[in-house]
Structure formats: structure tokens, C-alpha cells
N, C-alpha and C. Protein backbone atom coordinates (compact mmCIF):
# COMPACT_ATOMS: atom_id res chain seq x y z
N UNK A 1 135.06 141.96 272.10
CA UNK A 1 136.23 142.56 272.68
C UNK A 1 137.11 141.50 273.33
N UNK A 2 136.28 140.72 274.29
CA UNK A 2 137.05 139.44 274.71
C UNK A 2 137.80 138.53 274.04
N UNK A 3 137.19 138.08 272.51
CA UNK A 3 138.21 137.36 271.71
C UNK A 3 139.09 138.38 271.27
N UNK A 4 139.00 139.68 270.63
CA UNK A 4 140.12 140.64 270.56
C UNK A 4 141.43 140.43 271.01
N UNK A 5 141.28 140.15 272.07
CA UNK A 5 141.92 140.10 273.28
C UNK A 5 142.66 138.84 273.37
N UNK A 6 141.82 138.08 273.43
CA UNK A 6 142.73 136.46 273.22
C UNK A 6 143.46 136.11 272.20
N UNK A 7 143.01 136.92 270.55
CA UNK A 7 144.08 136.96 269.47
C UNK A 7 145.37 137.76 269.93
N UNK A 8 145.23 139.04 270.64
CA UNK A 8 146.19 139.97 270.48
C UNK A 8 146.83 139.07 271.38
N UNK A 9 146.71 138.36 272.78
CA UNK A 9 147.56 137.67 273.09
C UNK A 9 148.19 136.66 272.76
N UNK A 10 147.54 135.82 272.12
CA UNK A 10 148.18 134.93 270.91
C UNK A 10 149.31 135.17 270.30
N UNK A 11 148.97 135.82 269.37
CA UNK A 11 150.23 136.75 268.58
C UNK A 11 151.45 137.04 269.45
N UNK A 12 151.10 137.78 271.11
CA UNK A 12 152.31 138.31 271.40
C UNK A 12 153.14 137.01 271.84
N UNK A 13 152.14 135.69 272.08
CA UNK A 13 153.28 134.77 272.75
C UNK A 13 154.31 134.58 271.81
N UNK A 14 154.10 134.12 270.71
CA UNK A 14 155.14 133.77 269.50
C UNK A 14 154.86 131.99 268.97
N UNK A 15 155.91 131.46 268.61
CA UNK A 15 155.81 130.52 267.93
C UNK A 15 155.76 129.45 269.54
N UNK A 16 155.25 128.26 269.10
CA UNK A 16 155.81 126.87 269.89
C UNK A 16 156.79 126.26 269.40
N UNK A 17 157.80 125.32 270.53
CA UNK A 17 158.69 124.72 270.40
C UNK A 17 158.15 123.49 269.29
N UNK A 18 157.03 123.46 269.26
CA UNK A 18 156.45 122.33 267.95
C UNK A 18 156.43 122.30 266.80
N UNK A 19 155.84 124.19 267.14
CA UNK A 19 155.79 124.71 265.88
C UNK A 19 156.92 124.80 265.04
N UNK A 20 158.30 125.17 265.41
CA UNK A 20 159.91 125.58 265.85
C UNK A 20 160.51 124.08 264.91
N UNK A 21 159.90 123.26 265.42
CA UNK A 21 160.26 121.78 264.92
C UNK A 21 160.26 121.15 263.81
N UNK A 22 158.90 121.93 263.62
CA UNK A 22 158.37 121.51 262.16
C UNK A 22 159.04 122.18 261.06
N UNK A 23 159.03 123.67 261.65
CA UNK A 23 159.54 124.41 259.99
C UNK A 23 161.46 123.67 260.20
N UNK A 24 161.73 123.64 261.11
CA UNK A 24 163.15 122.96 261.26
C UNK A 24 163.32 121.90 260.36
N UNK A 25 162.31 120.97 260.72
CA UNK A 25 162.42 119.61 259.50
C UNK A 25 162.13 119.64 258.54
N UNK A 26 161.06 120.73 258.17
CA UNK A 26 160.74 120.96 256.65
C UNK A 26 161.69 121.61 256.25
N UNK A 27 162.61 122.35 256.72
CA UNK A 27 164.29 122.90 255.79
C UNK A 27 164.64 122.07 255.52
N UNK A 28 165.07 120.82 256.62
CA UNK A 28 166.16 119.97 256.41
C UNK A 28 165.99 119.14 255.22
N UNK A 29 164.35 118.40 254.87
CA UNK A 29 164.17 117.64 254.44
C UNK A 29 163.94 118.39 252.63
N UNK A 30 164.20 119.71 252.84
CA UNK A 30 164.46 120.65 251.56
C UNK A 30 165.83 120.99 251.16
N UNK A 31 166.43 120.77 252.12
CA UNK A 31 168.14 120.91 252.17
C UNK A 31 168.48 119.70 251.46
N UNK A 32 168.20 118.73 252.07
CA UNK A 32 168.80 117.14 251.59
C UNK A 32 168.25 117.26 250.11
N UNK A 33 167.18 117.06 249.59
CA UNK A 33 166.69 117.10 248.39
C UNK A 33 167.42 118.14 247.35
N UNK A 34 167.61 119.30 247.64
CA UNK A 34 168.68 120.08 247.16
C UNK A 34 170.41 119.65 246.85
N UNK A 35 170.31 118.98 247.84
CA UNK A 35 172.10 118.54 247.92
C UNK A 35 172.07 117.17 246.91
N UNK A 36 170.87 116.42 246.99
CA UNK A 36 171.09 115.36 246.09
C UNK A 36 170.89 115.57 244.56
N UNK A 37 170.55 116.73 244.54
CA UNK A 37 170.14 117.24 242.85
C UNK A 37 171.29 117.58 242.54
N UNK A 38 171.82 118.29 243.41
CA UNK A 38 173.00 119.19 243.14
C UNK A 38 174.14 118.22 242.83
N UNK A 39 174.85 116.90 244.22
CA UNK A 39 175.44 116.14 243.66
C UNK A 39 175.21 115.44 242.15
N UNK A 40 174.22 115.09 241.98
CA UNK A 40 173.92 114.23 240.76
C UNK A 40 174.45 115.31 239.18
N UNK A 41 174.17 116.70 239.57
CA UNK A 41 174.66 117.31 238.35
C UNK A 41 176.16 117.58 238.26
N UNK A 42 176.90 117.20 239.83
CA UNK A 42 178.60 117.37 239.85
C UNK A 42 178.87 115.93 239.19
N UNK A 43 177.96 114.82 239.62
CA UNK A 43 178.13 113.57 238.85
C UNK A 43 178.86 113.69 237.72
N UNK A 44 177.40 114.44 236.40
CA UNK A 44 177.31 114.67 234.99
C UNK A 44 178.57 115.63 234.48
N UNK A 45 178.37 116.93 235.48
CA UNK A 45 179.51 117.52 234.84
C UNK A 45 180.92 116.65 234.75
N UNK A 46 181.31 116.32 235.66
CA UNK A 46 182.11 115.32 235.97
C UNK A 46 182.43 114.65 234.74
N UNK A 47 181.59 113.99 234.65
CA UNK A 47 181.86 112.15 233.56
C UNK A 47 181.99 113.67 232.06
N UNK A 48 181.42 114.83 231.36
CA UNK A 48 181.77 115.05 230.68
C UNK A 48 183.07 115.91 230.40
N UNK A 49 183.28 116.55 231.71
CA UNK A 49 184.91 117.03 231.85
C UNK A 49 185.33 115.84 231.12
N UNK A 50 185.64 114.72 231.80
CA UNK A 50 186.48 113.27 231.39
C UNK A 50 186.22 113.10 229.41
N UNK A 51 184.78 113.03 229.48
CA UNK A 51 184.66 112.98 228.14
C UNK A 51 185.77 113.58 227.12
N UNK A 52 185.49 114.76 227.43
CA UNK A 52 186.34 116.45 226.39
C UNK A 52 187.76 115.79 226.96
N UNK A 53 187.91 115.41 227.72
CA UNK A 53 190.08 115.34 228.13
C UNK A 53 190.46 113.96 227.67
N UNK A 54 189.68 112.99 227.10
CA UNK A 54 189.49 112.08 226.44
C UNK A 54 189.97 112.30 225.52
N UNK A 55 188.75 113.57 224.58
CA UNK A 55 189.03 113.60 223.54
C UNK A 55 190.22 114.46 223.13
N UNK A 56 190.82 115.62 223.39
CA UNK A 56 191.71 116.08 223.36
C UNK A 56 193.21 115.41 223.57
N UNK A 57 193.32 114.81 224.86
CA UNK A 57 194.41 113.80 224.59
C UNK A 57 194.55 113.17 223.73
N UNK A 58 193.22 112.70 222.77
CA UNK A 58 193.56 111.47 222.01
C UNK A 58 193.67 112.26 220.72
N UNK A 59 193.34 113.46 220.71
CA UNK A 59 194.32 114.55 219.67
C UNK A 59 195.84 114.88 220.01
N UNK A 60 196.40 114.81 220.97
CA UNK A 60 197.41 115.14 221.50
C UNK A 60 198.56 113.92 221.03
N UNK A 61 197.52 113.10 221.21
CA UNK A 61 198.84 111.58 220.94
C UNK A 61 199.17 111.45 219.74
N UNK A 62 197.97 111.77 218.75
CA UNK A 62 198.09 111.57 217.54
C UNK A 62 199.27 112.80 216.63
N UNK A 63 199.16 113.96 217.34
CA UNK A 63 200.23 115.00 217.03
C UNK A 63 201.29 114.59 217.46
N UNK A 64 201.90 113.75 218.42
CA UNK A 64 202.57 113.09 218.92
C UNK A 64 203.62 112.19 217.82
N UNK A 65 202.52 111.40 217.74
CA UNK A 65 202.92 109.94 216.28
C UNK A 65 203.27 110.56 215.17
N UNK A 66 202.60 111.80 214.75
CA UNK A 66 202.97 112.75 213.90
C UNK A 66 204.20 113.33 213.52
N UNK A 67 204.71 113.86 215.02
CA UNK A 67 206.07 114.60 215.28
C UNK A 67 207.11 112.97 215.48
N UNK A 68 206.96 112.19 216.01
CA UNK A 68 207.83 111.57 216.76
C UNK A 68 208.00 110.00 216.32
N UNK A 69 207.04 109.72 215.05
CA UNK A 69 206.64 108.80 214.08
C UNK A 69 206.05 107.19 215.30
N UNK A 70 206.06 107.57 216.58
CA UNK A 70 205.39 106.37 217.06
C UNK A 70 204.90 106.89 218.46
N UNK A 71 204.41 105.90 218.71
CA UNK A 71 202.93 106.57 219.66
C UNK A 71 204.54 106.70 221.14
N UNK A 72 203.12 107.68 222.28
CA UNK A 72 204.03 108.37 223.43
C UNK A 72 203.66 106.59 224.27
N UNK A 73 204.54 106.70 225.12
CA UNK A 73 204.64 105.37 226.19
C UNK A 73 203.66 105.53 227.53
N UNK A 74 203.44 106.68 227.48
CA UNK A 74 202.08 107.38 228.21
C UNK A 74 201.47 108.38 228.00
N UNK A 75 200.49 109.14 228.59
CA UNK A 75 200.19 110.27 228.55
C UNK A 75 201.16 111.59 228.78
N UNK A 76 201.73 111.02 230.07
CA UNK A 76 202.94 111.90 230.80
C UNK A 76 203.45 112.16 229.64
N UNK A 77 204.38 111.54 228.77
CA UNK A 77 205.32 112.17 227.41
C UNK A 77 204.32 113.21 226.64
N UNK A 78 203.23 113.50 226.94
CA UNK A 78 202.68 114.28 226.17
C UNK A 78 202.72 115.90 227.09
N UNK A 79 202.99 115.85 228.02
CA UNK A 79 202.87 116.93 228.73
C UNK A 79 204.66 117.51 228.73
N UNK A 80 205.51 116.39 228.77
CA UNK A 80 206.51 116.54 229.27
C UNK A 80 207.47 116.97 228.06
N UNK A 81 208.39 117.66 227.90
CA UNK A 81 209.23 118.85 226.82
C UNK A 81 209.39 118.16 225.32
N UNK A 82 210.04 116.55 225.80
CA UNK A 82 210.30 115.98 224.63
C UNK A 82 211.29 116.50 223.64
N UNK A 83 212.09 117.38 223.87
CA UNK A 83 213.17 118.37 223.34
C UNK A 83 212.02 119.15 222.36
N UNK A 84 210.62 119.42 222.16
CA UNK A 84 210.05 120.28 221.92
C UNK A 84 210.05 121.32 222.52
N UNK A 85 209.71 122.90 221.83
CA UNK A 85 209.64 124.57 222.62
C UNK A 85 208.57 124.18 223.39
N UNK A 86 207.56 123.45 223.21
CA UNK A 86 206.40 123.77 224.21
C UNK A 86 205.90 121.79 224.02
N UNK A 87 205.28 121.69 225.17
CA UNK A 87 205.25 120.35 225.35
C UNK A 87 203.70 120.29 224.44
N UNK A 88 203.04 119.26 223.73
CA UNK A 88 202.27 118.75 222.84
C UNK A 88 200.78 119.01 223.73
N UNK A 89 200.83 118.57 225.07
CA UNK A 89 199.59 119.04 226.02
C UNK A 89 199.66 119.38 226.69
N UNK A 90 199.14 121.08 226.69
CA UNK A 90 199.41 122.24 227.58
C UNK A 90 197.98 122.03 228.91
N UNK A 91 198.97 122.36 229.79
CA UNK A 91 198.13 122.14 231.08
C UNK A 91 198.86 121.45 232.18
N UNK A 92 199.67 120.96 231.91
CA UNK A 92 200.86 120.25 233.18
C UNK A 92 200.50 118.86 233.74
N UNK A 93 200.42 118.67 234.74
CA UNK A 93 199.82 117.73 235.41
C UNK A 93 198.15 117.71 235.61
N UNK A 94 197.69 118.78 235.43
CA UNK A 94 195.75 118.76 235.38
C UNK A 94 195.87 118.42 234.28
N UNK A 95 196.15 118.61 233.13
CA UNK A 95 196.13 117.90 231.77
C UNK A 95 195.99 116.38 231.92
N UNK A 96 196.44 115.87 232.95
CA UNK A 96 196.97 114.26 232.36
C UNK A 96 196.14 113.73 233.44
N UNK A 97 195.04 114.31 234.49
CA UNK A 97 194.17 113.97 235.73
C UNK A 97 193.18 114.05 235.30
N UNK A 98 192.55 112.82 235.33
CA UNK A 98 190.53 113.34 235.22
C UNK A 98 190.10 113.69 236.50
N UNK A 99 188.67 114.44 236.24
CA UNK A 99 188.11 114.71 237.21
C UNK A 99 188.54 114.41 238.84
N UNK A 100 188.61 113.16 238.91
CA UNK A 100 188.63 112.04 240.43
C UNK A 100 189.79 112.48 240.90
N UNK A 101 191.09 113.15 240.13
CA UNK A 101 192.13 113.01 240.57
C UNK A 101 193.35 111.85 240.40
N UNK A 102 192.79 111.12 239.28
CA UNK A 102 193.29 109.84 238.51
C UNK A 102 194.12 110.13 237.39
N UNK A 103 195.54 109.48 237.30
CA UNK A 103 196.25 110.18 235.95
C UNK A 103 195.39 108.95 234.46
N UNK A 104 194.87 109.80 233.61
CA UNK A 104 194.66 108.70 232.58
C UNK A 104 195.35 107.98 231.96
N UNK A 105 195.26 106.94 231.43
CA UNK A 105 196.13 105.55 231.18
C UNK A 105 196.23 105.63 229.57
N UNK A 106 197.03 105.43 228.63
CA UNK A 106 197.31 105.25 227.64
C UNK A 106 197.43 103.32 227.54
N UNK A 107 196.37 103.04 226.62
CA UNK A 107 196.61 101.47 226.99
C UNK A 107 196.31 100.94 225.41
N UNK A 108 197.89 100.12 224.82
CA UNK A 108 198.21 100.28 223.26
C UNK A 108 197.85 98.99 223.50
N UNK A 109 197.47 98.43 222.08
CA UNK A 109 197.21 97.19 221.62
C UNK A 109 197.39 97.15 219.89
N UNK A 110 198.76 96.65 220.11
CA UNK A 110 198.99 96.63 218.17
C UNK A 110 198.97 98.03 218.01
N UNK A 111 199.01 98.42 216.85
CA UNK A 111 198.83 99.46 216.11
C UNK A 111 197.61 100.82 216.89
N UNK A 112 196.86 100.21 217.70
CA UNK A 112 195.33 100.64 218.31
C UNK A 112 196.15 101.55 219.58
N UNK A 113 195.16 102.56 219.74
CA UNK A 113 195.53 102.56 221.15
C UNK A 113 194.63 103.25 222.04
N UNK A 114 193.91 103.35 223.27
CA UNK A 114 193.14 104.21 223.86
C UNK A 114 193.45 104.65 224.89
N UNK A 115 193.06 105.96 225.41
CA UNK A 115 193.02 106.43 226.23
C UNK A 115 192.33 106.27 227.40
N UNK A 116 192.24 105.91 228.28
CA UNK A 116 191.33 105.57 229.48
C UNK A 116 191.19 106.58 230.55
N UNK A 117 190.38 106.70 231.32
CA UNK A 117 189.75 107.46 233.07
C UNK A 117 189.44 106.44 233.37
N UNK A 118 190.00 106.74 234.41
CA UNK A 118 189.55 105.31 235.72
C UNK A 118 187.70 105.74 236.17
N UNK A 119 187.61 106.54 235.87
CA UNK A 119 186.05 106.91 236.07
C UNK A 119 186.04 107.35 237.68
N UNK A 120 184.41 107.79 237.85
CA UNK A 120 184.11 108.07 239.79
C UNK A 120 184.95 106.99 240.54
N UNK A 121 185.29 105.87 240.03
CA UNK A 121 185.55 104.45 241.13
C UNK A 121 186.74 104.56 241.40
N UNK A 122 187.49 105.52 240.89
CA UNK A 122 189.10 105.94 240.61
C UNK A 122 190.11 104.22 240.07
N UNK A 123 189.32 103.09 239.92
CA UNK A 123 189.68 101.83 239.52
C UNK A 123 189.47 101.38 237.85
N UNK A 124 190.82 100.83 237.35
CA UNK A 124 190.77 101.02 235.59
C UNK A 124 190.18 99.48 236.27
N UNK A 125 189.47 99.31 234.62
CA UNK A 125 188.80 97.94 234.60
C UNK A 125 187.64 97.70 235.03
N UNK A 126 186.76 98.70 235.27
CA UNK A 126 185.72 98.42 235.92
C UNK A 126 184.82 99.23 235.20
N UNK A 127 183.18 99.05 235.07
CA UNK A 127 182.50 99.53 233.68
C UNK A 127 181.79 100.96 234.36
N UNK A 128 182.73 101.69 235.03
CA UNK A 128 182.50 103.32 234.78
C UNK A 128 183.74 104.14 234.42
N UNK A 129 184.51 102.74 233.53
CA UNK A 129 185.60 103.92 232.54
C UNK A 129 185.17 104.80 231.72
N UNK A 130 186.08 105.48 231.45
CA UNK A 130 185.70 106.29 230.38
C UNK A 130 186.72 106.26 229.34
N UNK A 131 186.54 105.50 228.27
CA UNK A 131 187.50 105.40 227.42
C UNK A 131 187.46 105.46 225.79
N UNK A 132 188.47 106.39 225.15
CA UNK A 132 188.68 107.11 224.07
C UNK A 132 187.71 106.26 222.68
N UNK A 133 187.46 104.35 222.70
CA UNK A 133 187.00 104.47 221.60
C UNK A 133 185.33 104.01 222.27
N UNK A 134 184.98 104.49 223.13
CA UNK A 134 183.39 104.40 223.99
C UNK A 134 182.76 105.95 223.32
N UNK A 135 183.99 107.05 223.81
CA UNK A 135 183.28 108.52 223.90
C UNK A 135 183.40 108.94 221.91
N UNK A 136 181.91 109.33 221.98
CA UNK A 136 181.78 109.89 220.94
C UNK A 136 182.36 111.24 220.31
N UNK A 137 182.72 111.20 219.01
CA UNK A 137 183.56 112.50 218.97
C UNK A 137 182.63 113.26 218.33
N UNK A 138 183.03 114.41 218.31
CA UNK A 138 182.38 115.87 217.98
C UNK A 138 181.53 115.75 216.79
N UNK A 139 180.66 116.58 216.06
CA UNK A 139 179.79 116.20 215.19
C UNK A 139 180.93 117.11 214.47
N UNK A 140 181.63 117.53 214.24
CA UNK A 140 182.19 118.96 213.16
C UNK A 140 183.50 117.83 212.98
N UNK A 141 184.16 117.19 213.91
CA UNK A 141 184.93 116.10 213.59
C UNK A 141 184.75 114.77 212.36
């Protein structure tokens, strides 16, 4: 009856401030681990948004050269009227921004020309571009 007694009081005290501590840090240290999984997949999605607007622009330019018999002087001319009914890449200004918030670069050489993302570093020239003849195109392409 006596230990009875010492459980039922047990119970009514409640938790310790130790106890309180612990499950506290075991969230946190489940929180953080969560948030770093989670960033790492905004990473991925990320770099393949850029991928796909890569590739689409660099369809866009080429309809471009098509209509206008020589390549656009940027991306911007591809968004912008061009005395066309509807401008060549629909989407406005998010059209012509990767991910980061970076406008992509049209960068000609001779006859060649690619499309670039400044990548996460928001800086062209540096090896987390993302650029038109790096990204692989579609298998149905």
C-alpha cells in the first residue's frame, strides 16, 4: 500500500525541469535535421527549375532567329513585343529570372550561342552556372 502511494504521488508531481530539457533538445535537434533535408531538396528543385528555363529559352531564341533571321541581343527581346501579337516568351519578367532572382544572360560567340543562370552564387563565371550547352535536353528531343 505504501509504495502505492509513493507511485500515485509521483505521477501527481509531473515532469522535472530536466526532464522538460531533454525532450526540448531532442525537438530541436529533430527540427534542425528536418530543416537541413528540407533546404537541400529547395537546393535540387532549384538548380532544375533553372535547368527546364534553360531549356525553353533556348527554344525561344531559336524561334526568334527563325522569325527575325538573327539571334535576339538578349533574353529581354524575347519577352519584349518585337512588333509581334504576342511576345516569343510568355511569362514577362519571371520568364527571363532564374530561380535566385538573376536575369539569365544570353552570351553569343560566332554563330554559337548560350544561355546562362548565374546559378545559387547569383555570380556568372563561376562553376555553379547553369548553362544551355552543360544541361541535357529532353530524351523525346
Amino acid at each position: 500500500m505504501k509504495k502505492e502511494n509513493e507511485v500515485i504521488q509521483a505521477m501527481k508531481r509531473g515532469f522535472t525541469l530536466v526532464e522538460l530539457l531533454v525532450v526540448v533538445a531532442i525537438l530541436g535537434i529533430l527540427a534542425t535535421i528536418a530543416i537541413q533535408n528540407i533546404g537541400g531538396n529547395i537546393d535540387d528543385t532549384n538548380k532544375t527549375a533553372a535547368q527546364a528555363s534553360v531549356r525553353s529559352i533556348d527554344d525561344a531564341v531559336v524561334t526568334y532567329k527563325i522569325k527575325h533571321k538573327k539571334l535576339p541581343n538578349s533574353v529581354r527581346d524575347l519577352i519584349d513585343d518585337s512588333g509581334d501579337k504576342e511576345p516569343i516568351l510568355k511569362g514577362g519578367e519571371g520568364a527571363i529570372q532564374d530561380p535566385w532572382g538573376t536575369e539569365y544572360k544570353l552570351e553569343k560567340k560566332g554563330a554559337k550561342y548560350y544561355i546562362v543562370s548565374a546559378g545559387p552564387d547569383t555570380q556568372f563565371g563561376t562553376e555553379d552556372d547553369i548553362r544551355s550547352d552543360k544541361v541535357e535536353k529532353k530524351k523525346n528531343d
